[in-house]
Protein backbone atom coordinates (compact mmCIF):
# COMPACT_ATOMS: atom_id res chain seq x y z
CA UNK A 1 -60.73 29.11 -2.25
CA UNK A 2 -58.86 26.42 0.29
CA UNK A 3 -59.38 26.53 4.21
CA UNK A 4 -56.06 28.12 4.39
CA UNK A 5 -57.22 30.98 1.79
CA UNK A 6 -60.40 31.49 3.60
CA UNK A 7 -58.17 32.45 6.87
CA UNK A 8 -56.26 35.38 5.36
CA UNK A 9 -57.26 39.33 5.90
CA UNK A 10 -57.89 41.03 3.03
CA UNK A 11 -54.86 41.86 0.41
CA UNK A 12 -54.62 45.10 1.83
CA UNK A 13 -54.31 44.13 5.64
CA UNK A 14 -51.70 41.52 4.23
CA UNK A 15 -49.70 43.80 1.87
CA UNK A 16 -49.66 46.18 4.90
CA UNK A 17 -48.04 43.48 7.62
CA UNK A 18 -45.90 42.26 5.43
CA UNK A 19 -44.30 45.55 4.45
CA UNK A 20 -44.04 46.11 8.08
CA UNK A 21 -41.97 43.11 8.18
CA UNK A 22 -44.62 41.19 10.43
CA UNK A 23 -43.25 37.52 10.45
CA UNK A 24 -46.35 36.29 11.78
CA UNK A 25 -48.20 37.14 8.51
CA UNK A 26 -45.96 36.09 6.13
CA UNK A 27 -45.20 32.63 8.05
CA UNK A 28 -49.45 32.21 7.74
CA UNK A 29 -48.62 33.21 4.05
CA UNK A 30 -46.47 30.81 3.41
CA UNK A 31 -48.39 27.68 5.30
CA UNK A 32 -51.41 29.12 3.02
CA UNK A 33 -49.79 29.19 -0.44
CA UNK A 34 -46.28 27.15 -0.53
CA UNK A 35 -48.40 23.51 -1.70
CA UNK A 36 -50.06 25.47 -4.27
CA UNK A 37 -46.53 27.25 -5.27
CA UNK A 38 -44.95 24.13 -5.52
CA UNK A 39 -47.36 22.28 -7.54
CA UNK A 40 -47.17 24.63 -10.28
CA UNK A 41 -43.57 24.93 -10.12
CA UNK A 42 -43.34 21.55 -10.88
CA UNK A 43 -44.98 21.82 -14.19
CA UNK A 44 -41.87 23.78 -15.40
CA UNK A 45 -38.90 22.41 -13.60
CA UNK A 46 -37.15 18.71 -13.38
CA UNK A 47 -37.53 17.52 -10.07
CA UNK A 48 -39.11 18.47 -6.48
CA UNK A 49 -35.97 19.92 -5.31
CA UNK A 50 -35.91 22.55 -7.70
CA UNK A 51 -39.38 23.40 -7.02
CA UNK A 52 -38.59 23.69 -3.99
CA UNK A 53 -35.37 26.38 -4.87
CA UNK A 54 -38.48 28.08 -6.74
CA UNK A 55 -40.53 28.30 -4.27
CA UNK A 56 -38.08 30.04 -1.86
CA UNK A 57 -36.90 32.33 -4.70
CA UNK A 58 -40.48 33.49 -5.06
CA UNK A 59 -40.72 34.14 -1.01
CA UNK A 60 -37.59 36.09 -1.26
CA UNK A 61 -39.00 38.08 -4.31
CA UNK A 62 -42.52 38.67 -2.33
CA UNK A 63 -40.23 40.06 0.53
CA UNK A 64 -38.22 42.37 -1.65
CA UNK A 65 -41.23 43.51 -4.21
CA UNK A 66 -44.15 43.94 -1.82
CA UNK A 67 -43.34 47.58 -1.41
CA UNK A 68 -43.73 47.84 -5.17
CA UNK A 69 -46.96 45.80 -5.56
CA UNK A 70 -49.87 48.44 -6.93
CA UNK A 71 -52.81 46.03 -6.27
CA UNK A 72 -53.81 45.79 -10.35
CA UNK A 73 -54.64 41.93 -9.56
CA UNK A 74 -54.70 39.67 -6.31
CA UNK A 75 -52.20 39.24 -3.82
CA UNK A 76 -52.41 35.94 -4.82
CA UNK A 77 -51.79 36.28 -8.61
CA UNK A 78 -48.87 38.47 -7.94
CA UNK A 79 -47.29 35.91 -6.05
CA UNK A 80 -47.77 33.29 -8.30
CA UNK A 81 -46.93 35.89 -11.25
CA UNK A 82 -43.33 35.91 -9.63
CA UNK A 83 -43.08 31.97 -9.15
CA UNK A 84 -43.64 31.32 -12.86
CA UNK A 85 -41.37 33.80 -14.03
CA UNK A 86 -38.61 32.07 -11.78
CA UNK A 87 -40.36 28.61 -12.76
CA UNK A 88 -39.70 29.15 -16.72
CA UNK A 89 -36.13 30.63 -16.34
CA UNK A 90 -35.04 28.14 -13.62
CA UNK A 91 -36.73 24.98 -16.35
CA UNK A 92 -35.32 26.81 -19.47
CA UNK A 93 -38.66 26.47 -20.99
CA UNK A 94 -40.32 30.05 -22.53
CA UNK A 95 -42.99 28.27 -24.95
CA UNK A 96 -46.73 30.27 -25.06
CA UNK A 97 -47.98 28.73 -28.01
CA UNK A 98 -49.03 25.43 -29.23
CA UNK A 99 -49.44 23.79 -32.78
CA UNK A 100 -52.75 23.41 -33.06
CA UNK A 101 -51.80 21.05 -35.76
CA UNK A 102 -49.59 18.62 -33.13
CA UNK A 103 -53.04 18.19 -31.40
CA UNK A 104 -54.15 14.63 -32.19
CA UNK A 105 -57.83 13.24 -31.30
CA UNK A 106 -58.91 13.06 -27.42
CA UNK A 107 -59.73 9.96 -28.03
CA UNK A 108 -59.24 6.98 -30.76
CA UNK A 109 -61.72 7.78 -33.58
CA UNK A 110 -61.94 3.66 -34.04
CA UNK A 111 -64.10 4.24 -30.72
CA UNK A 112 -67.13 6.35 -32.93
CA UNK A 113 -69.33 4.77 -35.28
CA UNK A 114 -68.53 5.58 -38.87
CA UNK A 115 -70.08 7.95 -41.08
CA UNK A 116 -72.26 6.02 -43.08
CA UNK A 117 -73.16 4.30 -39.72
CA UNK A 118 -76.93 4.67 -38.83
CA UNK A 119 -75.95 6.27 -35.69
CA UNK A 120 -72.74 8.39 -37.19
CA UNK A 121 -70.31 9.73 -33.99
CA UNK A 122 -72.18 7.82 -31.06
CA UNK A 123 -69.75 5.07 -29.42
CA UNK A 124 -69.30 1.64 -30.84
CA UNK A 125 -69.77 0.43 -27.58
CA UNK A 126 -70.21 2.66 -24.39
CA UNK A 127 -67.16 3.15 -22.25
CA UNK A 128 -67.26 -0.14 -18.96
CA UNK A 129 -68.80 1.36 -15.75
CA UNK A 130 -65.78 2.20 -13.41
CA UNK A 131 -65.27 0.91 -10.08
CA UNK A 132 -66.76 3.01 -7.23
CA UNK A 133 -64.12 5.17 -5.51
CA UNK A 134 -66.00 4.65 -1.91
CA UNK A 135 -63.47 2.36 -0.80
CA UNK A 136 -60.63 4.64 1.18
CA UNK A 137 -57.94 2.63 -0.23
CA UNK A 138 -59.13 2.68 -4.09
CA UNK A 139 -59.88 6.58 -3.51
CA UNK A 140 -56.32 7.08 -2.38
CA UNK A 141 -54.74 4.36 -5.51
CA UNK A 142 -56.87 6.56 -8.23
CA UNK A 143 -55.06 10.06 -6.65
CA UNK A 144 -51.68 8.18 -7.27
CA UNK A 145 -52.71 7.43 -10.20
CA UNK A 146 -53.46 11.00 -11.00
CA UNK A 147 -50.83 12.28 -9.76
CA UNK A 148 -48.66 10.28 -11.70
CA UNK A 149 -50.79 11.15 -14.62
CA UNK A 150 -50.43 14.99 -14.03
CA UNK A 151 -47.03 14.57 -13.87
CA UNK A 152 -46.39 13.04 -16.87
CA UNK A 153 -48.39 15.98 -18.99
CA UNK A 154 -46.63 17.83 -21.57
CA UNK A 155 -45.28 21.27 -19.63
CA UNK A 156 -48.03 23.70 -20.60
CA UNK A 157 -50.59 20.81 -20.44
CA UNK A 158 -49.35 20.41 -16.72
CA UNK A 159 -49.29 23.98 -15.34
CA UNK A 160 -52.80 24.60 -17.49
CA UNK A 161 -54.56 22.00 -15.39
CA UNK A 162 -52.96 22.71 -12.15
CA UNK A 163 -54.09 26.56 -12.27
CA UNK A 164 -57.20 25.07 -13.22
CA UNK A 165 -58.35 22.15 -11.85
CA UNK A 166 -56.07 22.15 -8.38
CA UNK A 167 -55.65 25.54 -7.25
CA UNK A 168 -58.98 26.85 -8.90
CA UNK A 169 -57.96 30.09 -11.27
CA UNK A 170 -60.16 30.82 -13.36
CA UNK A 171 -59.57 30.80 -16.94
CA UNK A 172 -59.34 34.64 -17.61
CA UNK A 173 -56.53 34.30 -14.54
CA UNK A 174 -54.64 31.65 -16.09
CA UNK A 175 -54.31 33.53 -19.76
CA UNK A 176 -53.47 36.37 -17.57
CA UNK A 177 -50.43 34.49 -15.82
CA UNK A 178 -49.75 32.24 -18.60
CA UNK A 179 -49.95 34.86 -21.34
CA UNK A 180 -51.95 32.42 -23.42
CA UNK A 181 -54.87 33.47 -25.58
CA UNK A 182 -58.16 32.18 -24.60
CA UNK A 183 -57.94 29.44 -27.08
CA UNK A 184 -55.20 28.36 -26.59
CA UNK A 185 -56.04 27.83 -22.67
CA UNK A 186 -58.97 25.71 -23.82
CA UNK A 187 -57.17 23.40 -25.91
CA UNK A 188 -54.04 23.06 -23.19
CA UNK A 189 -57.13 22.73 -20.79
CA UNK A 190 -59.03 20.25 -22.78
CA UNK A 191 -55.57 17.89 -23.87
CA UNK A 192 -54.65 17.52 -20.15
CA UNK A 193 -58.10 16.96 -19.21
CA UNK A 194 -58.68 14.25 -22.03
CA UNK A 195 -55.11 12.79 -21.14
CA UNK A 196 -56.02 12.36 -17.69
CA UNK A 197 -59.07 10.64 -18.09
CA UNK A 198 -57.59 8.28 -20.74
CA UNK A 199 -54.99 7.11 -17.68
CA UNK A 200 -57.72 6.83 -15.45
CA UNK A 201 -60.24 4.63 -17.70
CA UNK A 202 -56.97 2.66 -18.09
CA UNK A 203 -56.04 2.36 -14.82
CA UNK A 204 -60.02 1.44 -13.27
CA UNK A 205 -60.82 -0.59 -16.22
CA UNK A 206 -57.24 -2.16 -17.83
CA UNK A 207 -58.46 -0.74 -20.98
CA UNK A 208 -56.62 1.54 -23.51
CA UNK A 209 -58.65 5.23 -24.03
């Protein structure tokens, strides 16, 4: 849960101010949650600007659906609930499934020892040490990097490890959202994961994962 999460009421006390149209609460909302919004519209859409369009889409359909909203999950899933619905129609993209048989290895079997190796599977040679991120300006390089990394993930790859890994869902929440089945959330999980890693051993150490 972020700062801004921590300084909400409770659903209900929320649910209840914004149905009385209290701008107040729903301005705090929207400091709270828009980053988080946006980030995982942009795992579905082209550009920033659209996420943006998304985002205020979903604020509009908060407004107009909170009298509706039962309380069967969290505030905060609802909302999001709305913004991926908008996020796949607005980026044309209504995949759930992957190939399991697209997947290729995390990482380059030539890495692993061979079979008939005395040591079969363990590395050929362990991975270089990478820099220490102490240094302000290399911590703030390696989140570009990231970034950029995220950003280039395949769609479901993207949105997977955003839920995940940025805004902290757990993985029952994202299936739940993302109408995925529980294996296929680990291996959309795992793929982005590996992918991102790969960029950042290349980035810290010039080396190809």
């Amino acid at each position: 849960m972020s700062i801004a999460d921590a300084a909400l009421p409770a659903d209900a006390v929320i649910v209840a101010r914004l149905r009385g149209r209290d701008e107040a609460m729903f301005a705090a909302l929207i400091d709270a949650w828009s980053p988080g919004l946006l980030r995982a519209a942009q795992a579905f859409v082209a550009d920033e600007h659209a996420a943006q369009d998304v985002v205020q889409e979903t604020w509009l359909g908060v407004l107009r659906g909170v009298a509706a909203f039962e309380g069967r999950s969290s505030l905060r899933t609802w909302v999001y609930r709305i913004l991926l619905n908008r996020a796949r129609t607005r980026g044309g993209r209504d995949a759930r499934t992957i190939p399991l048989s697209s997947l290729a290895p995390t990482v380059a079997p030539s890495r692993f020892r061979d079979a008939d190796d005395p040591y079969p599977g363990h590395w050929r040679r362990h991975p270089p040490a990478w820099p220490s991120s102490e240094d302000r300006v290399l911590a703030a390089e390696v989140r570009r990097e990231l970034g950029q990394a995220l950003a280039g993930l395949p769609p479901r790859q993207r949105i997977v490890v955003t839920l995940r890994d940025v805004e902290g869902y757990s993985s029952d929440e994202v299936c739940e959202l993302l109408q995925l089945s529980s294996a296929n959330q680990r291996v959309l999980l795992h793929r982005g994961r590996a992918a991102l890693r790969a960029a950042l051993e290349t980035y810290l150490t010039g080396e190809v994962a």
